[in-house]
Structure formats: C-alpha cells, structure tokens
Protein backbone atom coordinates (compact mmCIF):
# COMPACT_ATOMS: atom_id res chain seq x y z
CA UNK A 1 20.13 27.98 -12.59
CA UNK A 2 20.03 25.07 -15.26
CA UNK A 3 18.10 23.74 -18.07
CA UNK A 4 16.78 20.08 -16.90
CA UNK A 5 14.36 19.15 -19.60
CA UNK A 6 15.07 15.67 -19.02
CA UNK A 7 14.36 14.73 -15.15
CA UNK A 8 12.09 11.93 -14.99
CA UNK A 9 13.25 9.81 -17.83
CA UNK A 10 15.52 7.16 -17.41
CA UNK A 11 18.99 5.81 -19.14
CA UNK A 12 21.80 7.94 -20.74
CA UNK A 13 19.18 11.24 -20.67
CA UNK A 14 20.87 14.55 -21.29
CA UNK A 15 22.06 16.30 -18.31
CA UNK A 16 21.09 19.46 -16.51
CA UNK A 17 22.53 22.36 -18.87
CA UNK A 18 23.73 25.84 -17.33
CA UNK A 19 22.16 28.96 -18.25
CA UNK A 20 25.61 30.13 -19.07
CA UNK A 21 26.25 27.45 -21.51
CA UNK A 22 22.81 27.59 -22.70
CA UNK A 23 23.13 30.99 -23.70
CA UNK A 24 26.63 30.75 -25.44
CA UNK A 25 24.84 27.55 -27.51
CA UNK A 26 21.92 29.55 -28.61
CA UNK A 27 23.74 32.59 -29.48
CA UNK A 28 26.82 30.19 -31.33
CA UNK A 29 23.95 28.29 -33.40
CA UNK A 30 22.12 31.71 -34.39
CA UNK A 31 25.84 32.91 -35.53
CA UNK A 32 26.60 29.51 -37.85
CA UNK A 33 24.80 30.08 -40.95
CA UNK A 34 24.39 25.98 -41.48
CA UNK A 35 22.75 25.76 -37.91
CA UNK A 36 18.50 26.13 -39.22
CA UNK A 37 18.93 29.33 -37.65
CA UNK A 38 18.42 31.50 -40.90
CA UNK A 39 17.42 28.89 -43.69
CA UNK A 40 14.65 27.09 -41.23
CA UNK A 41 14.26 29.45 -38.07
CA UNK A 42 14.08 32.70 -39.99
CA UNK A 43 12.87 32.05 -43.39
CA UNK A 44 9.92 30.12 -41.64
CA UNK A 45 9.54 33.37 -39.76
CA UNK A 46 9.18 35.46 -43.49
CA UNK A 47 6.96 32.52 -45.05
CA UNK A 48 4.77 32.79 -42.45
CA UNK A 49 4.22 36.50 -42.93
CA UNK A 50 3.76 36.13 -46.52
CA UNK A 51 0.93 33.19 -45.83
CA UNK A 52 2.93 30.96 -47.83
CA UNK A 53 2.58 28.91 -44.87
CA UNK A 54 -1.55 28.84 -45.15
CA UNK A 55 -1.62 25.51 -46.99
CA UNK A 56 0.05 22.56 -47.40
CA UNK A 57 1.27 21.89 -50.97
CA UNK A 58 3.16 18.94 -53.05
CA UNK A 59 6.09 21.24 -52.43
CA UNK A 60 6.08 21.62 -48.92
CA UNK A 61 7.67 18.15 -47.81
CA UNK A 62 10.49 20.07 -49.26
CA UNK A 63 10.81 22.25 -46.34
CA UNK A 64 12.08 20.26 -44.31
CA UNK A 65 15.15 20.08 -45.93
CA UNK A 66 16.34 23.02 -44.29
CA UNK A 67 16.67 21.91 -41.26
CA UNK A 68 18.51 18.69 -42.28
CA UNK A 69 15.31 16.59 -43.02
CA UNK A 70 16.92 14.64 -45.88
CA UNK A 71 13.48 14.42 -47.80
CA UNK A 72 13.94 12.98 -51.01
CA UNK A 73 12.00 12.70 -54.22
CA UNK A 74 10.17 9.60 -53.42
CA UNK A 75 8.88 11.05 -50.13
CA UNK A 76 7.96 14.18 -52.29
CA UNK A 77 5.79 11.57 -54.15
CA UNK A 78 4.64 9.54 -51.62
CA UNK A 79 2.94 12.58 -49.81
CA UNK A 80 -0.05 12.34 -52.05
CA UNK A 81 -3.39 14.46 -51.67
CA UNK A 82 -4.74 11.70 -49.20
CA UNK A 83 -2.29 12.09 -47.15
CA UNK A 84 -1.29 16.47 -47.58
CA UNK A 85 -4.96 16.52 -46.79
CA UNK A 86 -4.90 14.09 -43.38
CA UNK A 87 -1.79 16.62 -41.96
CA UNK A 88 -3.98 19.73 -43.02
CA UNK A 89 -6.18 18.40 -40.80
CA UNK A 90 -3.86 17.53 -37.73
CA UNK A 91 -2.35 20.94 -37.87
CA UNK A 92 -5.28 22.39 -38.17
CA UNK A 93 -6.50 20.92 -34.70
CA UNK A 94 -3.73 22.62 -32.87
CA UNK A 95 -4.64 25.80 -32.08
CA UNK A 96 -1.87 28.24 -33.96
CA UNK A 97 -0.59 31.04 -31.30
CA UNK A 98 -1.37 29.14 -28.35
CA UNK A 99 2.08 28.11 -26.38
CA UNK A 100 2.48 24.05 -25.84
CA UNK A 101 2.46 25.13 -21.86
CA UNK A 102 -0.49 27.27 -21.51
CA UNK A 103 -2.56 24.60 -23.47
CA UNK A 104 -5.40 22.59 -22.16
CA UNK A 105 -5.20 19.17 -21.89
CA UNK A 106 -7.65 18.92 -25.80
CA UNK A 107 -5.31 20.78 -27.63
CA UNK A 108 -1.80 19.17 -26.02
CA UNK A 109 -3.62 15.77 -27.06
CA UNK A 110 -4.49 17.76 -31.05
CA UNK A 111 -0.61 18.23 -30.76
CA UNK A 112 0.60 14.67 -29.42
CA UNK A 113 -1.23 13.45 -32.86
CA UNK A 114 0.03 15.77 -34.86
CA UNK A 115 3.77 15.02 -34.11
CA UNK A 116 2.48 11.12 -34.45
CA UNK A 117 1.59 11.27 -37.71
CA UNK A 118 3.72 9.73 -40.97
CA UNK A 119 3.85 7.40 -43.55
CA UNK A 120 7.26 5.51 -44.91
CA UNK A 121 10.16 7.83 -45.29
CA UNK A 122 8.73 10.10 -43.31
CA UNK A 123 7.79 10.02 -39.81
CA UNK A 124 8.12 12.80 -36.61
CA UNK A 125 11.72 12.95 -37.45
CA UNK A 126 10.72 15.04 -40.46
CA UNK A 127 7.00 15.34 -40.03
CA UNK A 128 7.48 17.40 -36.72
CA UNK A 129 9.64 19.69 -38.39
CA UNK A 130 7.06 20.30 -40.90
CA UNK A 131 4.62 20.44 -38.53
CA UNK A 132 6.37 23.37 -36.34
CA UNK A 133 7.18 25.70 -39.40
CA UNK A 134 3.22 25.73 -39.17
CA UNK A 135 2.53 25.77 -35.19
CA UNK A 136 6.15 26.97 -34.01
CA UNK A 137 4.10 27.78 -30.76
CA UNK A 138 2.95 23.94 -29.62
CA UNK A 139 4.67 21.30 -32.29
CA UNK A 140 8.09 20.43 -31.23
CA UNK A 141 10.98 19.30 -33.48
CA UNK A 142 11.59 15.61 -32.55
CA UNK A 143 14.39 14.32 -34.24
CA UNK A 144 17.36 11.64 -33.27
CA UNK A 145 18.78 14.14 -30.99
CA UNK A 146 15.74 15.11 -29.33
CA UNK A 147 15.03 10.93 -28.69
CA UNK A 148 18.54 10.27 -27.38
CA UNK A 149 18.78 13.21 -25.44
CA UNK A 150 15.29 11.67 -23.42
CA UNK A 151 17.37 8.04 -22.75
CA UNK A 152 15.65 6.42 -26.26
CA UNK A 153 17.23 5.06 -29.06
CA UNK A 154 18.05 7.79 -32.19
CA UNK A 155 15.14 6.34 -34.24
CA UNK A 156 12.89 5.84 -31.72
CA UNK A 157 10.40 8.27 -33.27
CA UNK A 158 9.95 6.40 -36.30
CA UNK A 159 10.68 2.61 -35.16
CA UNK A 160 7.29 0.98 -34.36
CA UNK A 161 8.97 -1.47 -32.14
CA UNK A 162 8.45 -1.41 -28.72
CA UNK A 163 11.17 -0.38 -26.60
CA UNK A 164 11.34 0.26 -22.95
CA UNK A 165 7.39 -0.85 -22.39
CA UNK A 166 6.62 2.01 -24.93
CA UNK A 167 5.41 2.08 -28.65
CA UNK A 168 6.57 4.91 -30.65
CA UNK A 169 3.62 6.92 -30.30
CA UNK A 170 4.10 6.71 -26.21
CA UNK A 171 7.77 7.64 -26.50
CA UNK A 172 6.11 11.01 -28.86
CA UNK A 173 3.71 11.40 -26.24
CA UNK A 174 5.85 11.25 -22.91
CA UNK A 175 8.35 13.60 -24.66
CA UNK A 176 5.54 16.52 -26.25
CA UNK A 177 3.93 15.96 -22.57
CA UNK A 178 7.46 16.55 -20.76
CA UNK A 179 8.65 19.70 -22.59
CA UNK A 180 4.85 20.91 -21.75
CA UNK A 181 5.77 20.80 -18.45
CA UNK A 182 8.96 22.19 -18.17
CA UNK A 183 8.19 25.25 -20.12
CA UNK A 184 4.95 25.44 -17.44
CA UNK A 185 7.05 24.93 -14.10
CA UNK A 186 10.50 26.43 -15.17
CA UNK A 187 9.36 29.79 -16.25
CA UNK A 188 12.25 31.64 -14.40
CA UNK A 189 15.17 29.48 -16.57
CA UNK A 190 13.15 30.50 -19.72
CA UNK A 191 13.17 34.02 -19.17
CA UNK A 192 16.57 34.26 -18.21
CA UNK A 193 17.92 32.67 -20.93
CA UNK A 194 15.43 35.16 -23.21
CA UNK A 195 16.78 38.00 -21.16
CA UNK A 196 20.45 37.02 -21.90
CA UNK A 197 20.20 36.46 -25.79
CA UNK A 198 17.61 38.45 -26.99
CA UNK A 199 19.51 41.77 -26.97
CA UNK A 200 22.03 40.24 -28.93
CA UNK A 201 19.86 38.44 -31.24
CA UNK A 202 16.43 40.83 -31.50
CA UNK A 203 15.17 37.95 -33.88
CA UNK A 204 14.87 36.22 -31.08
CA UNK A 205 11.81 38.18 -29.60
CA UNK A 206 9.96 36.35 -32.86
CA UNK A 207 11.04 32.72 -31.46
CA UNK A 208 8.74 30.75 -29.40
CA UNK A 209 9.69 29.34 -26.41
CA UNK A 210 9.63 25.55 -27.28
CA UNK A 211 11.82 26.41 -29.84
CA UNK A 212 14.55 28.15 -27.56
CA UNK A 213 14.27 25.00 -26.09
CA UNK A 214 15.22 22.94 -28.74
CA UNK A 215 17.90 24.82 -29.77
CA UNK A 216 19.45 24.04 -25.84
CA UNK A 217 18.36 20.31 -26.20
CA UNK A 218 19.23 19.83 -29.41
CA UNK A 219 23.03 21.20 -29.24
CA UNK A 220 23.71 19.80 -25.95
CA UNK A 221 22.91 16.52 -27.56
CA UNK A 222 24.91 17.00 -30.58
CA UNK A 223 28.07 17.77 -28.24
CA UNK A 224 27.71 14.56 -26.70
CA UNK A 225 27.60 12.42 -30.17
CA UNK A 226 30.41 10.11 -30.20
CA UNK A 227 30.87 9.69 -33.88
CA UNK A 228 30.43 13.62 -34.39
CA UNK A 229 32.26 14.54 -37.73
CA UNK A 230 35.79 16.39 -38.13
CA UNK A 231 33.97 18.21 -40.73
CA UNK A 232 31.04 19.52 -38.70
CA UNK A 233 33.16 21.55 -36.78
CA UNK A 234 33.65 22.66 -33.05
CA UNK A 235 31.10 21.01 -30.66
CA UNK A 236 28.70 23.79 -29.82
CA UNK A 237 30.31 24.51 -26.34
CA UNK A 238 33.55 25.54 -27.69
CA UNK A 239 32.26 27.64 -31.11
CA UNK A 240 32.94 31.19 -31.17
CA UNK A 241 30.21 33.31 -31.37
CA UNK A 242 30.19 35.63 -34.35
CA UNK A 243 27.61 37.90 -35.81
CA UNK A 244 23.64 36.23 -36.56
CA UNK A 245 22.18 36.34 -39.83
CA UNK A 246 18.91 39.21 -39.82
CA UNK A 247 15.63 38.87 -40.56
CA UNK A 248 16.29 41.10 -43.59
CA UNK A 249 18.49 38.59 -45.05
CA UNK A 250 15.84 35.97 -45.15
CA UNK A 251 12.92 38.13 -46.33
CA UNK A 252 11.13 37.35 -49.55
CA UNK A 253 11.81 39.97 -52.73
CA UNK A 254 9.07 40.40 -54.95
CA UNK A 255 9.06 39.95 -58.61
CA UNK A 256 8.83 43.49 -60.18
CA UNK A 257 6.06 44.16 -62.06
CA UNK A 258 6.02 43.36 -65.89
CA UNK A 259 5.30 46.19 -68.17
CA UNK A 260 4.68 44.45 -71.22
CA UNK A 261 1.49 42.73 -72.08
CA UNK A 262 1.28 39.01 -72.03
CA UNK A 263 -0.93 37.92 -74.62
C-alpha cells in the first residue's frame, strides 16, 4: 500500500510513498516543534474555535508566517481593503466543512480560484496557506514543495510564465484537481494511514484529510531537496519520533477580568 499522489504528471514527480514511511513522516513532523505542526496546524485548530478565524483582518497576512510564509511588512501593506475584501469573497465561495473530494464540480472550481488568487509578494505560495487556515477541508497548501513534487518548477505557483503548455493558474488547477481525486479513489491508503497515527497523535482526529496529505507530500519532497541545510536537521525519513505538542499547549488564555474601573 503506497501514497501515489503524483501518477499522471510528468518529469522528476515525487514517487509512490509507503504507508510505513508515510506514517513515521507524519508522526516525526507532529513531534518537531518547528514542523507547522503546533504553531500553524494546531493553533489554526484553537483560532478557529475562538472565531478569530471569521474575518479577514490587516493582521491576518501575518499568519502565514507560521508555516514559513516569509510575509513581510510590505506585503502586510500591500493587502489593502480592496484586496482583504476580494479573498473574503473567494473563501467565502468554498463551502467551509465540505472535503475537496466529496465536492461537486461548482465548489472544486470556488476552490481552484481561491488558491489562484494574489497580488505581488504574495501569491498561492502564501495565499493558499492563508486560505486553508480558513477552509482546512478543500484549500490545499501549495507551496515550492508541493510544485516540484508534481514535476514543475519551485515557483511555478507564482511565475506567470508559461511552462510545460500551462499558465500558472493551469498548473494550480491540474494540481487542486489531482489531490481531489486521489483523496476520492484512494480512500483505503487514507484511512490506513489515519488508523496508524491517530492513536498516537489524537489531534489528529481534528486534521482534515487534504492536510494529512500534505504533510506526506510535503516531507517526502523536502527529503529529496538537494541543497537541504546542515542546519535543518535529519531528512524526515531518518528523524526520531519523539513526543507531539497537545492541543492544550496551543489553546488561547483569556485575559482575566479587570476589577478596577476604567474611566
């Protein structure tokens, strides 16, 4: 049983991954507390509950930071009211507990333009990780690694240049459209690899499914970086797994209530 996100596509495409090594990834990159796991993965989980996830603000470019977007201040500025206000309104297209594989054709299409919109500085690199702290259920993260790991080049998400026959909102399309279909046909792999982490990480039982699948994708593809850092650590295959960091950790604490008087 593998994990073969990427049959169909063409060039140096990840290959198939084992459910064994699957597993030990997911469980190694919920253990490393740099890995998104707890500062994107679970603390999305806790601002969702407390609806601070029920608007988009100035602020919430910022996000994406935690998950390695490298958003700096002039992004912060550039994401004015115009355009806060034009990604309301693509989010709010895609239906919010609906899984990308059980969706009709409409709302795959709602989240195909969702992960295609951006502006300079910020395109589906960083807008789709915005975009799935809202809709964790449909809007995948599609990053460098996610774009090599299909056979493209590592900015082929935000490079309007066509490539391959494709524009960059093809290559978005063919990709959101291919992990739609894996997650519909391979229902099995999914559910075994649930089966095999989940009792070690309950958080897990919160995750979506796309996600799980990104966290496969997304380590498999870091393993095979050439240039990978000294100083980012063991490749993901050979990490040991240690204890994951709780939902607890991550939850929000309250200010306590004043008791004097502000005039």
């Amino acid at each position: 049983m593998v994990i073969d996100v990427t049959a169909g596509f063409s060039g140096d495409v990840l290959p198939p991954v084992s459910i064994d090594d699957a597993t030990h990834r997911i469980l190694a990159y919920c253990a490393r507390p740099l890995s998104g796991w707890a500062v994107y993965d679970l603390a999305g989980m806790a601002a969702r509950a407390a609806g601070q996830l029920d608007q988009v603000t100035a602020w919430s470019l910022l996000y994406v930071n935690a998950l390695n977007g490298r958003v700096d201040i002039k992004e912060v500025a550039a994401f004015n009211h115009d355009l806060r206000r034009d990604f309301a309104n693509l989010i709010s297209e895609v239906p919010e507990n609906t899984d990308l594989h059980a969706m009709a054709e409409v709302d795959i299409a709602a989240v195909v333009r969702a992960c295609q919109f951006g502006f300079r500085g910020a395109w589906a690199p960083k807008m789709t990780k915005l975009g799935a702290l809202y809709r964790p259920h449909a809007i995948p993260v599609l990053d460098g690694h996610v774009a090599m790991a299909f056979g493209f080049a590592g900015d082929a998400f935000t490079n309007g240049a066509r490539r391959h026959g494709l524009s960059r909102d093809q290559r978005i399309d063919s990709v959101v459209r291919a992990l739609a279909r894996y997650l519909r046909d391979h229902r099995a792999q999914v559910a075994e690899l649930r089966a095999r982490t989940t009792p070690i990480v309950t958080e897990l039982a919160m995750t979506t499914d796309l996600r799980l699948l990104d966290m496969v994708v997304w380590t498999a593809q870091d393993d095979r970086t050439p240039d990978r850092r000294v100083s980012q650590g063991p490749r993901w295959r050979d990490r040991k797994v240690g204890v994951p960091t709780s939902y607890e950790d991550l939850a929000p604490v309250p200010l306590a209530a004043s008791s004097t008087a502000v005039p």
